[in-house]
N, C-alpha and C. Protein backbone atom coordinates (compact mmCIF):
# COMPACT_ATOMS: atom_id res chain seq x y z
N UNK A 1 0.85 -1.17 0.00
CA UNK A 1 0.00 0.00 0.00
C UNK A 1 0.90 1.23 0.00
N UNK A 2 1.05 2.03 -0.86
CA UNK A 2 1.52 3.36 -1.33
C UNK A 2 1.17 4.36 -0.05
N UNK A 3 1.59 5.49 -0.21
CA UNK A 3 1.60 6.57 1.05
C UNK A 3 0.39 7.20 0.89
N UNK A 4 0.02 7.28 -0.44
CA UNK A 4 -0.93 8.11 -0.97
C UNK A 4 -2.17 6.93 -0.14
N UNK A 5 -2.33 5.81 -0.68
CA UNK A 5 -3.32 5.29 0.05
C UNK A 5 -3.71 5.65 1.30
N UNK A 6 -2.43 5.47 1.87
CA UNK A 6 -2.52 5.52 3.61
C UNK A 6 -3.09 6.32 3.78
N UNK A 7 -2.88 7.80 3.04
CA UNK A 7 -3.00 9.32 3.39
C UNK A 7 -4.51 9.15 2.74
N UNK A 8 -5.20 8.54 1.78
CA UNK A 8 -6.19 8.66 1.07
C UNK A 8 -7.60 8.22 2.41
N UNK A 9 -7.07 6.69 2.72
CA UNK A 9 -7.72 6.27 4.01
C UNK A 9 -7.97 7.13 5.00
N UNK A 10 -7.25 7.70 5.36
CA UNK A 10 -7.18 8.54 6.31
C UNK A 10 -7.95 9.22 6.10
N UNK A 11 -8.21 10.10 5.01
CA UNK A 11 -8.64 11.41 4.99
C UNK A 11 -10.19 10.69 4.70
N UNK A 12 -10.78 9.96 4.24
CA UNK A 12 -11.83 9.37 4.06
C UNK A 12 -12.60 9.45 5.65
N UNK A 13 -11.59 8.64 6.48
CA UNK A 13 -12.04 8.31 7.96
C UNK A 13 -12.44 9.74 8.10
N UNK A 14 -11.45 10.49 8.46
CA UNK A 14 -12.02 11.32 9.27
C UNK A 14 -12.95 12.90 7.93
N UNK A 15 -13.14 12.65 7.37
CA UNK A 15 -14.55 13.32 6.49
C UNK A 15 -15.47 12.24 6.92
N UNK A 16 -15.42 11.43 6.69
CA UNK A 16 -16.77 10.33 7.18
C UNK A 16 -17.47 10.89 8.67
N UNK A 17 -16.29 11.05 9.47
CA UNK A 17 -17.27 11.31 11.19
C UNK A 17 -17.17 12.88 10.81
N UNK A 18 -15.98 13.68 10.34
CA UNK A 18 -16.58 14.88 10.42
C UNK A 18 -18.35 15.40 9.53
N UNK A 19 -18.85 14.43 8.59
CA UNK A 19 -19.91 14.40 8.13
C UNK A 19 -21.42 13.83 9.25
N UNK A 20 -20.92 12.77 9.62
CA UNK A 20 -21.68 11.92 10.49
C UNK A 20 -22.88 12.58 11.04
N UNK A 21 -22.66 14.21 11.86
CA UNK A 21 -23.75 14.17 12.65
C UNK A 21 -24.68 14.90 11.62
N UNK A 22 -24.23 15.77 10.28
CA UNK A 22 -24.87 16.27 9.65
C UNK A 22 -25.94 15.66 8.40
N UNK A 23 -25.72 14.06 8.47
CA UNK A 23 -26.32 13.32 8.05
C UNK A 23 -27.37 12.03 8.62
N UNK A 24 -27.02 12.37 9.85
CA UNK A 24 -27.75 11.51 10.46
C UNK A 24 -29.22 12.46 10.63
N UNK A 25 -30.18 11.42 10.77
CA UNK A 25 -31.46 11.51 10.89
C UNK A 25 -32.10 12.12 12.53
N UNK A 26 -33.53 13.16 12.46
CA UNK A 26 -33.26 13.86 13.71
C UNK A 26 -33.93 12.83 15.08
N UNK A 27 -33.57 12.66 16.39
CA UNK A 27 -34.25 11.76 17.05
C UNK A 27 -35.78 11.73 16.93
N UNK A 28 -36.54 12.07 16.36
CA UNK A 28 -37.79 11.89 16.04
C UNK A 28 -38.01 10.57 15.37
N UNK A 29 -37.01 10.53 13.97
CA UNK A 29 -37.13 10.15 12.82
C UNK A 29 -36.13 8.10 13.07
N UNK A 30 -35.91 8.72 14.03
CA UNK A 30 -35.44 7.27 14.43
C UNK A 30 -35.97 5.92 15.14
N UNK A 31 -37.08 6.49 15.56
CA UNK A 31 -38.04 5.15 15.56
C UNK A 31 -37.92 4.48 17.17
N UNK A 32 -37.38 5.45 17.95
CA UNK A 32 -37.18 4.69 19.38
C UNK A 32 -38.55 5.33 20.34
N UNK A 33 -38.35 4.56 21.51
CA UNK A 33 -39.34 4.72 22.61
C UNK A 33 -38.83 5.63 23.29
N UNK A 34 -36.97 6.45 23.48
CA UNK A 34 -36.35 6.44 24.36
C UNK A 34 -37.13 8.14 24.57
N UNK A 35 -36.63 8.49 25.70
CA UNK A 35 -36.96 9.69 26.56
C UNK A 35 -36.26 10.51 25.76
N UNK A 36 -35.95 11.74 25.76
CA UNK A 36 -35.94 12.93 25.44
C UNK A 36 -34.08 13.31 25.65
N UNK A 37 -33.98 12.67 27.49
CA UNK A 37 -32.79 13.10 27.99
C UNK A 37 -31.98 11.71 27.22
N UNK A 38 -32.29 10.57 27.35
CA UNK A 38 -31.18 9.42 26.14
C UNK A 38 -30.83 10.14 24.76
N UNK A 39 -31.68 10.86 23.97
CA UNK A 39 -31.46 10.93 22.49
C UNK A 39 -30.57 12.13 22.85
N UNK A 40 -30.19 13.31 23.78
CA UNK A 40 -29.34 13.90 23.88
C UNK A 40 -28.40 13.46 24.01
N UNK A 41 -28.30 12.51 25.04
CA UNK A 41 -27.15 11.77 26.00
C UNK A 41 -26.33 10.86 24.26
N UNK A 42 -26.94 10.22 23.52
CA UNK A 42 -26.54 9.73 22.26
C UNK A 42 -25.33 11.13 21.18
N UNK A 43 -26.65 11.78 21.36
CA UNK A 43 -25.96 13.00 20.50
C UNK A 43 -24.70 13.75 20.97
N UNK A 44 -24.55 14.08 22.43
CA UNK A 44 -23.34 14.07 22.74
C UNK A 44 -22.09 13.20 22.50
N UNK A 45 -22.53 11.99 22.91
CA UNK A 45 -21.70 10.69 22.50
C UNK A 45 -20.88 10.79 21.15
N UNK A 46 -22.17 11.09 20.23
CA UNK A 46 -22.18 11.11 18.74
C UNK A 46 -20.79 12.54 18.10
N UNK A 47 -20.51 13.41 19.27
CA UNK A 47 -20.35 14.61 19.13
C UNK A 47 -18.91 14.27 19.45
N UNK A 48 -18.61 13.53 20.44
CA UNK A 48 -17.20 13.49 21.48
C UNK A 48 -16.60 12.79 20.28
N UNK A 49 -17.44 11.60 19.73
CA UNK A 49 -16.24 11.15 18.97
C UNK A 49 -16.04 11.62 17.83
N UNK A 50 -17.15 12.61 17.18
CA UNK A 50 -16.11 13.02 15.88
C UNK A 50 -15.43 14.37 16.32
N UNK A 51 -15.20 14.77 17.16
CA UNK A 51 -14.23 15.60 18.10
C UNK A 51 -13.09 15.04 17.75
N UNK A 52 -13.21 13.97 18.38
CA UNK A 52 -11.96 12.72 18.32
C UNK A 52 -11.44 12.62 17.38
N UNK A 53 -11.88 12.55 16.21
CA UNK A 53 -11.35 12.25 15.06
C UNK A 53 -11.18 13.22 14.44
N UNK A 54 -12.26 14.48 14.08
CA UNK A 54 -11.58 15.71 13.47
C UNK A 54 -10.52 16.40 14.22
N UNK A 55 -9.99 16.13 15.51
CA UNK A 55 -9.20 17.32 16.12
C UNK A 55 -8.01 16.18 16.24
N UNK A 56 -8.03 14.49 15.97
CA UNK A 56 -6.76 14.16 15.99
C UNK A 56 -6.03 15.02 14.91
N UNK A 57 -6.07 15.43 13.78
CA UNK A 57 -5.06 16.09 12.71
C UNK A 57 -5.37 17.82 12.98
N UNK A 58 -4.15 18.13 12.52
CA UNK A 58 -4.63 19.62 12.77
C UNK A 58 -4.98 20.11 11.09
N UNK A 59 -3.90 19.91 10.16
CA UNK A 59 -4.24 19.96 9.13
C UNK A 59 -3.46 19.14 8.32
N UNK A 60 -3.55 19.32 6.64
CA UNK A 60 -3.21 18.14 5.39
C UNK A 60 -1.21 17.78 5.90
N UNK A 61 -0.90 18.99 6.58
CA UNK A 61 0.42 18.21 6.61
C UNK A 61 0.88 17.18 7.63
N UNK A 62 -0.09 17.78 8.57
CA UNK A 62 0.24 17.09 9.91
C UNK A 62 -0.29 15.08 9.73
N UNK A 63 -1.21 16.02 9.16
CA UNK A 63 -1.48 14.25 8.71
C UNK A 63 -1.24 13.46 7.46
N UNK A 64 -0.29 14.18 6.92
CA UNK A 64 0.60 13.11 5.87
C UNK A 64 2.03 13.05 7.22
N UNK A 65 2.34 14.01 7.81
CA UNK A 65 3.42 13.46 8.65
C UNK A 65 2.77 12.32 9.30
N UNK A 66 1.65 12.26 9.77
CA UNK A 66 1.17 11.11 10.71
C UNK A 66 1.49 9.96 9.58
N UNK A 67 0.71 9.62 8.26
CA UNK A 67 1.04 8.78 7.61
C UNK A 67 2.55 8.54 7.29
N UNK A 68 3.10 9.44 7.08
CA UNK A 68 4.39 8.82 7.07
C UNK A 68 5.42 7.84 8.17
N UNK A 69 4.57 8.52 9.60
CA UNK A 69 5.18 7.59 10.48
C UNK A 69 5.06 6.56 10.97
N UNK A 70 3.55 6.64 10.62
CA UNK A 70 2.71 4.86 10.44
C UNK A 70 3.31 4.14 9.84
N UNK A 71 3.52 4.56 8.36
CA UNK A 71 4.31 3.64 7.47
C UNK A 71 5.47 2.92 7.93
N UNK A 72 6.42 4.40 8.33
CA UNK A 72 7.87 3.76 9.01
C UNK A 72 7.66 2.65 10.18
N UNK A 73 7.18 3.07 10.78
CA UNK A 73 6.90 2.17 12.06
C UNK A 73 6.54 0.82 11.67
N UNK A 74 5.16 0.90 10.76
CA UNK A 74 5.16 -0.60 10.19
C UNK A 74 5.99 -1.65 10.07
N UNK A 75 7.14 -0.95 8.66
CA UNK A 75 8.12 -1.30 8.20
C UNK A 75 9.32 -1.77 9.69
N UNK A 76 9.40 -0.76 10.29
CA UNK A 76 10.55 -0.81 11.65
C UNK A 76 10.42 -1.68 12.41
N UNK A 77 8.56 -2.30 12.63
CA UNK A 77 8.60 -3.15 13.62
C UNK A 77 8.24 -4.82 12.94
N UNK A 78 8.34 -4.80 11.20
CA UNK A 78 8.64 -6.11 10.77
C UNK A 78 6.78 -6.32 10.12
N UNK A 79 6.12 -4.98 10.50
CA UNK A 79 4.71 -5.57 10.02
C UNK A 79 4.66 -5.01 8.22
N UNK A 80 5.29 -6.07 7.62
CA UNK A 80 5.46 -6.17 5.94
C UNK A 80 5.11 -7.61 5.51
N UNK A 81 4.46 -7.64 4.28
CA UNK A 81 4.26 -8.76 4.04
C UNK A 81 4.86 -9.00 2.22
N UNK A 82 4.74 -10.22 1.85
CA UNK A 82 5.23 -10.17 0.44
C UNK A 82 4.60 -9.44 -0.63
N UNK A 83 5.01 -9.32 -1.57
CA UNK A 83 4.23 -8.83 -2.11
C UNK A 83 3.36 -9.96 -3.67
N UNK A 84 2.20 -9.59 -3.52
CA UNK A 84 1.14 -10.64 -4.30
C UNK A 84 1.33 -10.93 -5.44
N UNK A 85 2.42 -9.88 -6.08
CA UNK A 85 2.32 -10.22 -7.42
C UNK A 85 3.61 -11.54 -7.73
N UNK A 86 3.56 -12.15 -8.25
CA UNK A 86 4.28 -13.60 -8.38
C UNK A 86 5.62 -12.42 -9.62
N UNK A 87 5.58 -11.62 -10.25
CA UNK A 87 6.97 -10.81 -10.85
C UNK A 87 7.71 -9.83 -9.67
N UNK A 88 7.18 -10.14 -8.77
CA UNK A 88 8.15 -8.81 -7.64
C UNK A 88 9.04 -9.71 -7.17
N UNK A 89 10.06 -8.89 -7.16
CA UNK A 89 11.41 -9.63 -6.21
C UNK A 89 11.27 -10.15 -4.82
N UNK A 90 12.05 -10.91 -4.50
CA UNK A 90 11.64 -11.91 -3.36
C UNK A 90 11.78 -10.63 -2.07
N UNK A 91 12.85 -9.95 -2.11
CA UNK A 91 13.16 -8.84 -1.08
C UNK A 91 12.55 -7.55 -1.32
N UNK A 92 11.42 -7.80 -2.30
CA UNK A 92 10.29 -6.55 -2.01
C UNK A 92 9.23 -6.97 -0.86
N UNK A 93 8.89 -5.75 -0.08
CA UNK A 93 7.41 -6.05 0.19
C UNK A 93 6.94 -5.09 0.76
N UNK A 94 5.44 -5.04 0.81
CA UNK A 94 4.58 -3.86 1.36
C UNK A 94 3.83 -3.93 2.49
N UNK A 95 3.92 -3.21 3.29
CA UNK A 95 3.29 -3.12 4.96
C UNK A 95 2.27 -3.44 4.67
N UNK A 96 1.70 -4.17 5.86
CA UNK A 96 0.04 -5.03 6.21
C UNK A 96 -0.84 -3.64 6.78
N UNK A 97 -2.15 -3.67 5.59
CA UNK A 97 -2.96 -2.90 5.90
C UNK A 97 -3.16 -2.05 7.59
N UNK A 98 -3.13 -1.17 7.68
CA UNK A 98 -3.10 -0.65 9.52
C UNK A 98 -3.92 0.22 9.45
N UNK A 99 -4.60 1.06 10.40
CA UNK A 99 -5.41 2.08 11.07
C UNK A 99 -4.73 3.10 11.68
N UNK A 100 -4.83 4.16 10.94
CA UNK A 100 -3.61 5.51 11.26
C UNK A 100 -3.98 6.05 12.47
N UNK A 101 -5.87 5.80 13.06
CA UNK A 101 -6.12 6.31 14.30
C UNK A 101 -7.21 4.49 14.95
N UNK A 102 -6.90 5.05 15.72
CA UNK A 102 -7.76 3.87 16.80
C UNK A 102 -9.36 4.08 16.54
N UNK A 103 -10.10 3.25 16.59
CA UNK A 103 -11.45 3.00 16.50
C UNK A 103 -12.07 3.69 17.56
N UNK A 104 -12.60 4.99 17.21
CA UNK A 104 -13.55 5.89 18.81
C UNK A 104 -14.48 4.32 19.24
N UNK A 105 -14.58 4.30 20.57
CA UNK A 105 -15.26 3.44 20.93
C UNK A 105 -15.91 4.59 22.41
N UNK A 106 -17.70 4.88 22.30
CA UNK A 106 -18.39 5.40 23.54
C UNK A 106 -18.01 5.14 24.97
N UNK A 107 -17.67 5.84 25.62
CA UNK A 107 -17.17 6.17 26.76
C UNK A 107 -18.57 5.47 27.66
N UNK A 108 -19.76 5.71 27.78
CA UNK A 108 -20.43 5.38 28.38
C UNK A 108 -20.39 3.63 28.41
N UNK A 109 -20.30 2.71 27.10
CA UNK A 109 -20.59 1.52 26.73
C UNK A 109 -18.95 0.85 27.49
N UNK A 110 -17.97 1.54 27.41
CA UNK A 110 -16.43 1.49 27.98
C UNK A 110 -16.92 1.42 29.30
N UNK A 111 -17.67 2.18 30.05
CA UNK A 111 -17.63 2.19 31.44
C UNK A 111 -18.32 0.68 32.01
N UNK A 112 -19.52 0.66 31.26
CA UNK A 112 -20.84 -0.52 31.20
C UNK A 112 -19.57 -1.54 31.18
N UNK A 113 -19.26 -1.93 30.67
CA UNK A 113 -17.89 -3.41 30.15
C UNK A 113 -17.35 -3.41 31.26
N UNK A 114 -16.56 -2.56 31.70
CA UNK A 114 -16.11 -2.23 32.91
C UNK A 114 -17.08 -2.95 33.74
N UNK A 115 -18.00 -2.36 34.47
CA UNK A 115 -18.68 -2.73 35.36
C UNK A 115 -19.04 -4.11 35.52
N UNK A 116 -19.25 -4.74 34.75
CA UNK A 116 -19.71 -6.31 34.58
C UNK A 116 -18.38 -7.25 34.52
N UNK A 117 -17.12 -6.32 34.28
CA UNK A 117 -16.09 -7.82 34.03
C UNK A 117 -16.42 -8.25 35.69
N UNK A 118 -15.76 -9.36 35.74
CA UNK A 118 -15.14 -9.91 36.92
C UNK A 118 -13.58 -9.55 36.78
N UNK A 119 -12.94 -8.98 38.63
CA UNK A 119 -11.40 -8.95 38.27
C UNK A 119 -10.92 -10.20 39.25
């Protein structure tokens, strides 16, 4: 996978959540029973994490530097694989697909997990 990809992925992710809340449908239109104070309590939720994701980059350079260091790191810590095409040289190869930012996962549903493990 090329740099441009990496950088292409990237920029996809985070237009996707920076779009998210402006496309989503209004709590009316969603079809629940829930109270008034849940569909806020959601929308905040909904809010923190594309926070998360639009304010990890500041702007286009910062996050081709981010891609670039993903890449290296890949490469540095051995996560390369061959490459598919049966004409590439045996000592080519290209880093295994990765995630330039971590998966937002709700803080509230994080706490819930919490509560129920056994330690």
């Amino acid at each position: 996978m090329s740099n441009f990809a990496v950088l292409f992925i990237a920029t996809l992710f985070i237009i996707h959540f920076s779009n998210a809340t402006n496309n989503s449908p209004p709590a009316e239109e969603e079809g629940t029973d829930q109270k008034q104070g849940e569909n806020t309590s959601k929308n905040v939720d909904l809010k923190s994490i594309q926070s998360y994701a639009v304010n990890a980059v500041k702007d286009k350079k910062h996050l081709d530097e981010l891609a670039l260091y993903a890449i290296e790191w890949a490469q540095n810590n051995g996560l390369v694989l061959r490459k598919n095409d049966p004409k590439a040289s045996a000592d080519t190869a290209e880093f295994a697909p990765i995630s330039l930012f971590p998966s937002p996962f709700p803080r509230k549903a994080f706490e819930k997990a919490l509560s129920v493990q056994k330690m």
